[in-house]
Protein backbone atom coordinates (compact mmCIF):
# COMPACT_ATOMS: atom_id res chain seq x y z
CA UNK A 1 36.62 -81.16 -10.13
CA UNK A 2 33.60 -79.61 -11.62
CA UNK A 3 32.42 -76.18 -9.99
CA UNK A 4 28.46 -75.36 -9.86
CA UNK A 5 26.98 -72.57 -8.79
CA UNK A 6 23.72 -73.79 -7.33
CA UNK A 7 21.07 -70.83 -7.57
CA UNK A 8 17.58 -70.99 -5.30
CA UNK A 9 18.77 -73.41 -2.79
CA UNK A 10 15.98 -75.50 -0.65
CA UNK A 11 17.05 -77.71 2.71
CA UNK A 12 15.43 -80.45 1.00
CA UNK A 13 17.65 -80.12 -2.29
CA UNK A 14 20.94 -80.35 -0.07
CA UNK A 15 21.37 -84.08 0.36
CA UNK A 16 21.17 -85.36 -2.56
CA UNK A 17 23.23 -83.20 -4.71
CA UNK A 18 25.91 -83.45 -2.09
CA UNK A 19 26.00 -87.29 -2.31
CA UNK A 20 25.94 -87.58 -6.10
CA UNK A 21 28.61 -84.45 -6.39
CA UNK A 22 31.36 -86.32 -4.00
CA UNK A 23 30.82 -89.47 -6.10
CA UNK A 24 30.99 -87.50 -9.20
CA UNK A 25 33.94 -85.29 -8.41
CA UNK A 26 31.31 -82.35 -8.71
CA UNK A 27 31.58 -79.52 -6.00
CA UNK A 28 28.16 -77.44 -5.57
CA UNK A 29 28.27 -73.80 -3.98
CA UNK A 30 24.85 -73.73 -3.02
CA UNK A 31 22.96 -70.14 -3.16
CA UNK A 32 19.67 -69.32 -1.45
CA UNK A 33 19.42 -66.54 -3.93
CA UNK A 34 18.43 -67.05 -7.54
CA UNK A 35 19.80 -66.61 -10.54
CA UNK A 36 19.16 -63.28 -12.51
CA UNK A 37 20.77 -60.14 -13.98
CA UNK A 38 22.07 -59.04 -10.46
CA UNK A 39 22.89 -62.57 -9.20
CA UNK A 40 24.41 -63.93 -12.33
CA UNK A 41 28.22 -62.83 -10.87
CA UNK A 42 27.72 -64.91 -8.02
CA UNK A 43 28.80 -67.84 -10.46
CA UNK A 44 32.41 -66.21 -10.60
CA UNK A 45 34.82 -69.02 -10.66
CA UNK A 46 32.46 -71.74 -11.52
CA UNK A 47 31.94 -74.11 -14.68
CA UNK A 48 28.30 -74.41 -14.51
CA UNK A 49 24.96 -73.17 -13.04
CA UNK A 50 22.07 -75.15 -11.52
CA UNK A 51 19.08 -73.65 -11.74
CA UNK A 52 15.33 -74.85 -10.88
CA UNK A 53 11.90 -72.91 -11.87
CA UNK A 54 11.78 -69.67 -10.84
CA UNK A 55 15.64 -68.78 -11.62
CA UNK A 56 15.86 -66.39 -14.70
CA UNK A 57 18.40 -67.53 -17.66
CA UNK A 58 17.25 -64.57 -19.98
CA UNK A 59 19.60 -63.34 -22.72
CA UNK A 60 21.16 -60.85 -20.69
CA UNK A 61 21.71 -63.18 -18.00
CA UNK A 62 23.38 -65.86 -20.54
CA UNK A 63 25.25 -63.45 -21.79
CA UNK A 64 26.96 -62.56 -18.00
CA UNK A 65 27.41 -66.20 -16.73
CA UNK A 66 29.57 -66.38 -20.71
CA UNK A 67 31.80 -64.23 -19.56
CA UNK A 68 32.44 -65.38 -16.42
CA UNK A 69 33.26 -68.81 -18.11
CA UNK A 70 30.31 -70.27 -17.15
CA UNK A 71 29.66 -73.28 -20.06
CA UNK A 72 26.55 -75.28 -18.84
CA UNK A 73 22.94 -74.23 -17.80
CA UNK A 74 21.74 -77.16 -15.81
CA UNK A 75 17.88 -77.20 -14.92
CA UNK A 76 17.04 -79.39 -12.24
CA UNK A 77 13.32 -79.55 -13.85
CA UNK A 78 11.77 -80.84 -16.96
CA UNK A 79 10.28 -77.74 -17.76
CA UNK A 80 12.59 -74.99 -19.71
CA UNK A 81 10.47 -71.86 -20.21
CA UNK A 82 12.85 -69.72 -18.11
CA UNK A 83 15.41 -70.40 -19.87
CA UNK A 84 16.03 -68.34 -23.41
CA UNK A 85 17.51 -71.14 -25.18
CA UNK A 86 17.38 -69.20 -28.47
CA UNK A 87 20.24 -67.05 -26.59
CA UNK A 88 22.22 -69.47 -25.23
CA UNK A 89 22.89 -71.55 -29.06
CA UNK A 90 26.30 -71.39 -29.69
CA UNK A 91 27.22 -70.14 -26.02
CA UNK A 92 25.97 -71.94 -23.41
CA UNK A 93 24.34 -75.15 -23.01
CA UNK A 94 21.65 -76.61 -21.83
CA UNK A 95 20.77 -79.62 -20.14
CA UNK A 96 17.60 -80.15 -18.18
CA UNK A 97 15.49 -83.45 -15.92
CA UNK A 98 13.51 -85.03 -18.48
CA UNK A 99 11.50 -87.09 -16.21
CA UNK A 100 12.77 -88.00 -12.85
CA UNK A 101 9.35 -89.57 -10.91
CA UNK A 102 6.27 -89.00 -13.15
CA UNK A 103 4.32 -90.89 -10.68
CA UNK A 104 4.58 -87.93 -7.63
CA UNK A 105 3.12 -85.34 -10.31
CA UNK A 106 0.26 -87.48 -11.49
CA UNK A 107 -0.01 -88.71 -7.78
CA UNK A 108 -0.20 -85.11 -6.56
CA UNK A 109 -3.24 -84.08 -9.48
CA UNK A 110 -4.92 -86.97 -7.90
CA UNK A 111 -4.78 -86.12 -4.41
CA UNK A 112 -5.67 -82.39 -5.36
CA UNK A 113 -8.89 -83.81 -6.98
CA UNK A 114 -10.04 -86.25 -4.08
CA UNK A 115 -9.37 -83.65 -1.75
CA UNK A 116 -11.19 -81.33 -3.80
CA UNK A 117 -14.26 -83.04 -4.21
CA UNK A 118 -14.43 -84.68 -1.52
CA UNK A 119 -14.05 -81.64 0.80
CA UNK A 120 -11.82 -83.57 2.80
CA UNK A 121 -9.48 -80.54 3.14
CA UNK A 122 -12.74 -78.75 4.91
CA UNK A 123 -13.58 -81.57 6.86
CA UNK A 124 -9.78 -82.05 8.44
CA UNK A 125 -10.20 -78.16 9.65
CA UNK A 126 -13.52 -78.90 11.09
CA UNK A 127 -12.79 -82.09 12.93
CA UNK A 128 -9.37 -80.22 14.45
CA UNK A 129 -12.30 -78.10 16.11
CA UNK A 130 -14.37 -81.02 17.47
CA UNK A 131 -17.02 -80.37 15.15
CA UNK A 132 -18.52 -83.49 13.11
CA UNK A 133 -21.14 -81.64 10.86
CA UNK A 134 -21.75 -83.01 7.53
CA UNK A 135 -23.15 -80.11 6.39
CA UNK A 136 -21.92 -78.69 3.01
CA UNK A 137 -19.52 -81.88 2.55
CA UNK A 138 -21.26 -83.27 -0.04
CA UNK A 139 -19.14 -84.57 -2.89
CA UNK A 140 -19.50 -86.20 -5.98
CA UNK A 141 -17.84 -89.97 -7.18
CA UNK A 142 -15.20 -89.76 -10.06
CA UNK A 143 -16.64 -93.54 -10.94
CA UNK A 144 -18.18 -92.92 -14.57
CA UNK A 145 -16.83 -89.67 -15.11
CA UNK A 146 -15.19 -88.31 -17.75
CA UNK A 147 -11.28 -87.04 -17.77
CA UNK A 148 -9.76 -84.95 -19.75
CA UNK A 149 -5.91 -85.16 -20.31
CA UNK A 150 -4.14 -82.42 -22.30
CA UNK A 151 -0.37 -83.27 -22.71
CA UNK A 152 -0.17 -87.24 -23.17
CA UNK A 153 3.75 -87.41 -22.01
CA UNK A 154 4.97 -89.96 -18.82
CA UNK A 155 3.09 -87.60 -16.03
CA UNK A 156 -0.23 -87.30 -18.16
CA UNK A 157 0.01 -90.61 -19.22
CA UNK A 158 0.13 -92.22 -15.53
CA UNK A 159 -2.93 -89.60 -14.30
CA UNK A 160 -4.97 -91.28 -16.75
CA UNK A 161 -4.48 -94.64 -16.01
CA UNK A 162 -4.70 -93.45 -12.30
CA UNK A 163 -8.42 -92.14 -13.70
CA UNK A 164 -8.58 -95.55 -15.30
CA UNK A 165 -8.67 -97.21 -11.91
CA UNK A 166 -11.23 -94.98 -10.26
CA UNK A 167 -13.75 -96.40 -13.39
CA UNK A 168 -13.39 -92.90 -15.16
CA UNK A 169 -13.66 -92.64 -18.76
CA UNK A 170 -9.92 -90.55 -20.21
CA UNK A 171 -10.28 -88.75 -23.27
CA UNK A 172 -7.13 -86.79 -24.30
CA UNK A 173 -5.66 -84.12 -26.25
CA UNK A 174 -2.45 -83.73 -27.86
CA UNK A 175 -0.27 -82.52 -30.74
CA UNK A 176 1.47 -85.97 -30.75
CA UNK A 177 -0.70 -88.68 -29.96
CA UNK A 178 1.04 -91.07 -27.48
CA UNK A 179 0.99 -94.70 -28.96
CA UNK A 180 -0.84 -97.52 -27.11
CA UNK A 181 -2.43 -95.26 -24.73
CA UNK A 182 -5.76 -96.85 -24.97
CA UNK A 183 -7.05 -93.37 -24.55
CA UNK A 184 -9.35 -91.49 -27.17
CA UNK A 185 -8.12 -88.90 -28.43
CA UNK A 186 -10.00 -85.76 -29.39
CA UNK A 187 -9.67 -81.82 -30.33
CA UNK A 188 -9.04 -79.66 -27.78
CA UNK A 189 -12.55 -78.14 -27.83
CA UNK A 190 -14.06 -81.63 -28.17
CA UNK A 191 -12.42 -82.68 -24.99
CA UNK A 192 -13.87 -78.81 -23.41
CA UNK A 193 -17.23 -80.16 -24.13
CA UNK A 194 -16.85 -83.58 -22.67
CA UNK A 195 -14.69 -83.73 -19.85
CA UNK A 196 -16.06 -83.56 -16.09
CA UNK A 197 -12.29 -83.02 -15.00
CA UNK A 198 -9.47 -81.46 -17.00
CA UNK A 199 -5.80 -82.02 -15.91
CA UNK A 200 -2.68 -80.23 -18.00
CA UNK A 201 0.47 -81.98 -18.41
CA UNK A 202 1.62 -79.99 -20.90
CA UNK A 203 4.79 -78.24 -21.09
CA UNK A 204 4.69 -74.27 -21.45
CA UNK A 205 5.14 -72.60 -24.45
CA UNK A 206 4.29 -69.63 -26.66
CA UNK A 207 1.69 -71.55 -28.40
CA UNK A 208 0.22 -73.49 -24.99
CA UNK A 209 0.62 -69.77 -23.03
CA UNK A 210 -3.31 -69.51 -21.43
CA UNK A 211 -4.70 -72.39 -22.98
CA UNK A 212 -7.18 -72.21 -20.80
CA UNK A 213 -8.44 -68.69 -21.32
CA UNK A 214 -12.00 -66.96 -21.20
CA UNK A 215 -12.81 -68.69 -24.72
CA UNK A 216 -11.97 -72.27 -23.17
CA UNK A 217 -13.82 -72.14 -20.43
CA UNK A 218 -16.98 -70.84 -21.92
CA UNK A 219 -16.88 -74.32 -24.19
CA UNK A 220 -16.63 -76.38 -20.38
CA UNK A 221 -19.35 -78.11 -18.80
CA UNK A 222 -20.79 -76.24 -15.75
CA UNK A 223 -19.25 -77.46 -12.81
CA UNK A 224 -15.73 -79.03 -14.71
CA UNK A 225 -13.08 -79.68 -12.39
CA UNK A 226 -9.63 -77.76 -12.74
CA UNK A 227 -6.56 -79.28 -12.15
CA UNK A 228 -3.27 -78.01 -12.89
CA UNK A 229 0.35 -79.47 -11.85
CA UNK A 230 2.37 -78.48 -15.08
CA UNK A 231 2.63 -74.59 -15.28
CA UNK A 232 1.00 -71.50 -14.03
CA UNK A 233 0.54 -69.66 -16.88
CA UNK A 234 -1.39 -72.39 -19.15
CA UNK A 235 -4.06 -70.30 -17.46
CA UNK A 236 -5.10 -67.69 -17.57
CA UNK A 237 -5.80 -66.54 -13.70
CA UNK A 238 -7.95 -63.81 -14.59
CA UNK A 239 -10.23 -65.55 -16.45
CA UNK A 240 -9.86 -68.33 -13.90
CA UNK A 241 -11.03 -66.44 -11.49
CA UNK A 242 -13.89 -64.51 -13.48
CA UNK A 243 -15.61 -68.42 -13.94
CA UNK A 244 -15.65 -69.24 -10.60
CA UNK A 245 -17.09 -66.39 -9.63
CA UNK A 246 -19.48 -67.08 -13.05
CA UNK A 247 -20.24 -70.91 -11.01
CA UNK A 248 -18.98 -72.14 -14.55
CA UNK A 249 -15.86 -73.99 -13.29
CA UNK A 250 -16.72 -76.20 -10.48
CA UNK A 251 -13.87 -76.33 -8.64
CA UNK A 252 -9.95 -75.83 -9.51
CA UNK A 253 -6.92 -77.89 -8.01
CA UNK A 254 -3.31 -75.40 -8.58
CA UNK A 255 0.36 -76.77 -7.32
CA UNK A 256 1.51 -73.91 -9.87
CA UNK A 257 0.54 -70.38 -10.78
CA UNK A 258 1.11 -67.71 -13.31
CA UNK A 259 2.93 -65.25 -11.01
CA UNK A 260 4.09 -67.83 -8.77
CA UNK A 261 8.09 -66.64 -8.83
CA UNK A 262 7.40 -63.85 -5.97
CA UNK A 263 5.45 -66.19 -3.68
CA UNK A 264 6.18 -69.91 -4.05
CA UNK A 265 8.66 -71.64 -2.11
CA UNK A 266 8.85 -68.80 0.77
CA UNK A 267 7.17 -68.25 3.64
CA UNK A 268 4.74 -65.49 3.67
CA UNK A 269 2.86 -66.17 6.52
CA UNK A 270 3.64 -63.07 8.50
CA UNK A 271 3.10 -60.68 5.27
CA UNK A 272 0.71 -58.87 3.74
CA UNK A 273 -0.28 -60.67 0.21
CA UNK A 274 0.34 -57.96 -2.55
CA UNK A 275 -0.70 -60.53 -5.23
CA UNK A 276 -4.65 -59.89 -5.08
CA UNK A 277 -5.52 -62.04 -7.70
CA UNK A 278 -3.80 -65.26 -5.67
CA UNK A 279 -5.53 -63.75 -2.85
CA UNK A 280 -8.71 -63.92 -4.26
CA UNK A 281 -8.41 -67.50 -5.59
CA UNK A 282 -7.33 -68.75 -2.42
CA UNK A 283 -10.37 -67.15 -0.75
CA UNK A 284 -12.46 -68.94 -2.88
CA UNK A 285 -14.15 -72.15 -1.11
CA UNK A 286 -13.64 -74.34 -4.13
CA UNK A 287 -9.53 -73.55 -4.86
CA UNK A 288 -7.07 -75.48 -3.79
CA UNK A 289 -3.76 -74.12 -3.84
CA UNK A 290 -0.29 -76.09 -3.15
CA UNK A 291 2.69 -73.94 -3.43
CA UNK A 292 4.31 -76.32 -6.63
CA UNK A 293 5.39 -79.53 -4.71
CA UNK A 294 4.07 -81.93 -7.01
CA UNK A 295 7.41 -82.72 -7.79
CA UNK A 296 8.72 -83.33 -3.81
CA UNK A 297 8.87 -86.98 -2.76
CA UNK A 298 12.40 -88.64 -1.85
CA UNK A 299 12.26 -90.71 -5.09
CA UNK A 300 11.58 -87.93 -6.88
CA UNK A 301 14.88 -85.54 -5.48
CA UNK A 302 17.24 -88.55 -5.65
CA UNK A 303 16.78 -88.69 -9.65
CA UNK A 304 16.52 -85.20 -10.12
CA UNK A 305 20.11 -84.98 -8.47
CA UNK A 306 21.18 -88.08 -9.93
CA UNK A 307 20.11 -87.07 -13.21
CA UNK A 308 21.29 -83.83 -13.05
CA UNK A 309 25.12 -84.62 -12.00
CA UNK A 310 24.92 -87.35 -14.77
CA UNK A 311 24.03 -84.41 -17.27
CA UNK A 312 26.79 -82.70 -15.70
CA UNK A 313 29.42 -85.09 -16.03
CA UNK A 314 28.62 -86.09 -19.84
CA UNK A 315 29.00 -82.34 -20.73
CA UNK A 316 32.62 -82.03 -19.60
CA UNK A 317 33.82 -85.69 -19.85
CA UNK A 318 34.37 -85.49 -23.52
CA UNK A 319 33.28 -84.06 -26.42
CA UNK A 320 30.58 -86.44 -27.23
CA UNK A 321 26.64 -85.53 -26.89
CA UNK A 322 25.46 -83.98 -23.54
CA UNK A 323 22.80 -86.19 -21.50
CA UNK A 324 19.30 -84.25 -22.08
CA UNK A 325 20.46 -81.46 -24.02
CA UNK A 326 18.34 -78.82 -24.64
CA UNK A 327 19.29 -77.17 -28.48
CA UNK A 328 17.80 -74.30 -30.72
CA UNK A 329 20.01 -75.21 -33.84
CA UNK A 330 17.23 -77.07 -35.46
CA UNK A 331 14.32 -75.56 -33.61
CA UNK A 332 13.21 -78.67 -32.47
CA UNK A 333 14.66 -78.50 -29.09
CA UNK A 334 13.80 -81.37 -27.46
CA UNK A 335 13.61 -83.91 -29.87
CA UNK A 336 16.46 -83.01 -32.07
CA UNK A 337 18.71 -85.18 -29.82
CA UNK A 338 17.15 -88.39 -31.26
CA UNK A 339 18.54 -87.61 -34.28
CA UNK A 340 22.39 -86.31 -33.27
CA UNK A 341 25.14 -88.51 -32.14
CA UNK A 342 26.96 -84.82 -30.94
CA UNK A 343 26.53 -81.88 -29.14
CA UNK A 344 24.11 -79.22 -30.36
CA UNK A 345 26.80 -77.19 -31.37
């Protein structure tokens, strides 16, 4: 039996993980508390971790669950940025959710955008109050527009055949061109000039860390569309917030945000919000916030477990390659496994 301390614990994450785990011989002690510096002993007694988003696997924190015996991070996300995998070479590793349902993320940007310019999301509120005014509901058609995709992988790649179908025109950005795409593929600042609508799909990193910052906007069309399901801090809220109020950026669409750890997945209706900046962009009438559910449909949570017990199984069933392993040794991360029949190390 495999022991996993699950860290930052939703209802909705229960099922699944219980089903795979009793087929898998994979017991989960689920925590509603995540997983830092003051947390980390809570995985006393267990082989692995199970993390998602907001848990914090910094060096210090690696360096705890090591000597507690802990020998696998598993994320129960694509995305890795809170993870110092750097640290955790030669110590612990790391496995994480490659793709699990890319069509809930790109479905998700899609409704954020239709309900954006649509104002459906203002006329729902309305109608609940009896009143049928079309004033100030005026939207525009995506048919003939242009799209802008930045991050080409399985997510970006479905939004922009979604685009596709509503008759838009998809240009796209990327460090590594996807293959048979059909998409045209420009600079970044070529695709700032051009694109009505601009969706990330990017994954997070030092280098993609406020891609969209004062500079990037100012090279947008007045009245470009915002949409962002990947990670909060590709933007740059600040400056986010300084071209709305500028009536540069037309409207923005966010199911993530930079400083979202503190406030997403909790309930904070009975609070007072000490993030004013998310304050302020929710005030705004052309924001749309969703507190980073992109990801939750029932297809999507049955591979994420399924996936993630499979990753857990591989890396103590034998000494062979772990499923989706996440490794520094080459400094390729990712795709290093392509080319090793092994573990990273």
């Amino acid at each position: 039996m495999i022991r996993v301390a699950f860290y930052d614990t939703k209802p909705y994450d229960i099922p699944s993980f219980e089903k795979y785990g009793a087929q898998h011989d994979v017991a989960f002690k689920f925590l509603e508390t995540r997983l830092d510096a003051n947390t980390a002993s809570l995985a006393e007694g267990c082989d692995a971790v199970c993390i998602f988003v907001n848990d914090d696997a910094n060096a210090e924190v690696l360096d705890k669950l090591r000597l507690l015996g802990v020998k696998l991070i598993a994320l129960r996300s694509a995305g890795y940025n809170n993870v110092d995998v750097r640290a955790a070479y030669g110590k612990i590793h790391v496995v994480h959710v490659p793709a699990y349902s890319p069509h809930s993320v790109a479905e998700h940007a899609m409704a954020l955008l239709l309900t954006s310019i649509r104002r459906i999301h203002k006329a729902y509120n309305r109608t609940r109050e009896f009143n049928f005014s079309l004033n100030g509901l005026t939207g525009f058609d995506l048919h003939g527009k242009t799209a802008g995709v930045i991050g080409t992988g399985k997510i970006g790649r479905i939004f922009g055949e979604i685009c596709r179908g509503f008759g838009m025109r998809v240009i796209a950005y990327d460090k590594f061109p996807a293959d048979g795409t059909g998409f045209e593929y420009v600079s970044l600042e070529k695709l700032f000039e051009r694109a009505d609508v601009i969706s990330l799909h990017c994954p997070l990193t030092d280098e993609t860390r406020h891609l969209i910052d004062q500079n990037a906007i100012s090279r947008m069309k007045k009245g470009v569309v915002l949409v962002n399901t990947s990670r909060g801090a590709l933007i740059d809220a600040e400056a986010l917030l300084q071209g709305i109020k500028d009536r540069k950026i037309g409207a923005a669409c966010l199911d993530v945000y930079e400083e979202e750890a503190d406030v997403f997945f909790e309930d904070r209706s009975g609070h007072i919000m000490d993030d004013e900046l998310l304050s302020r962009l929710i005030s705004m009438p052309n924001v749309i916030v969703t507190s980073h559910q992109a990801f939750l449909t029932e297809e999507a949570l049955d591979q994420i477990a399924l996936t993630t017990v499979n990753n857990i199984r591989s890396c103590f069933d034998s000494d062979g390659a772990c499923d989706n392993e996440l490794c520094y040794r080459c400094g390729k991360i990712e795709t290093c496994k392509k080319e090793r029949s092994g573990r990273c190390f």
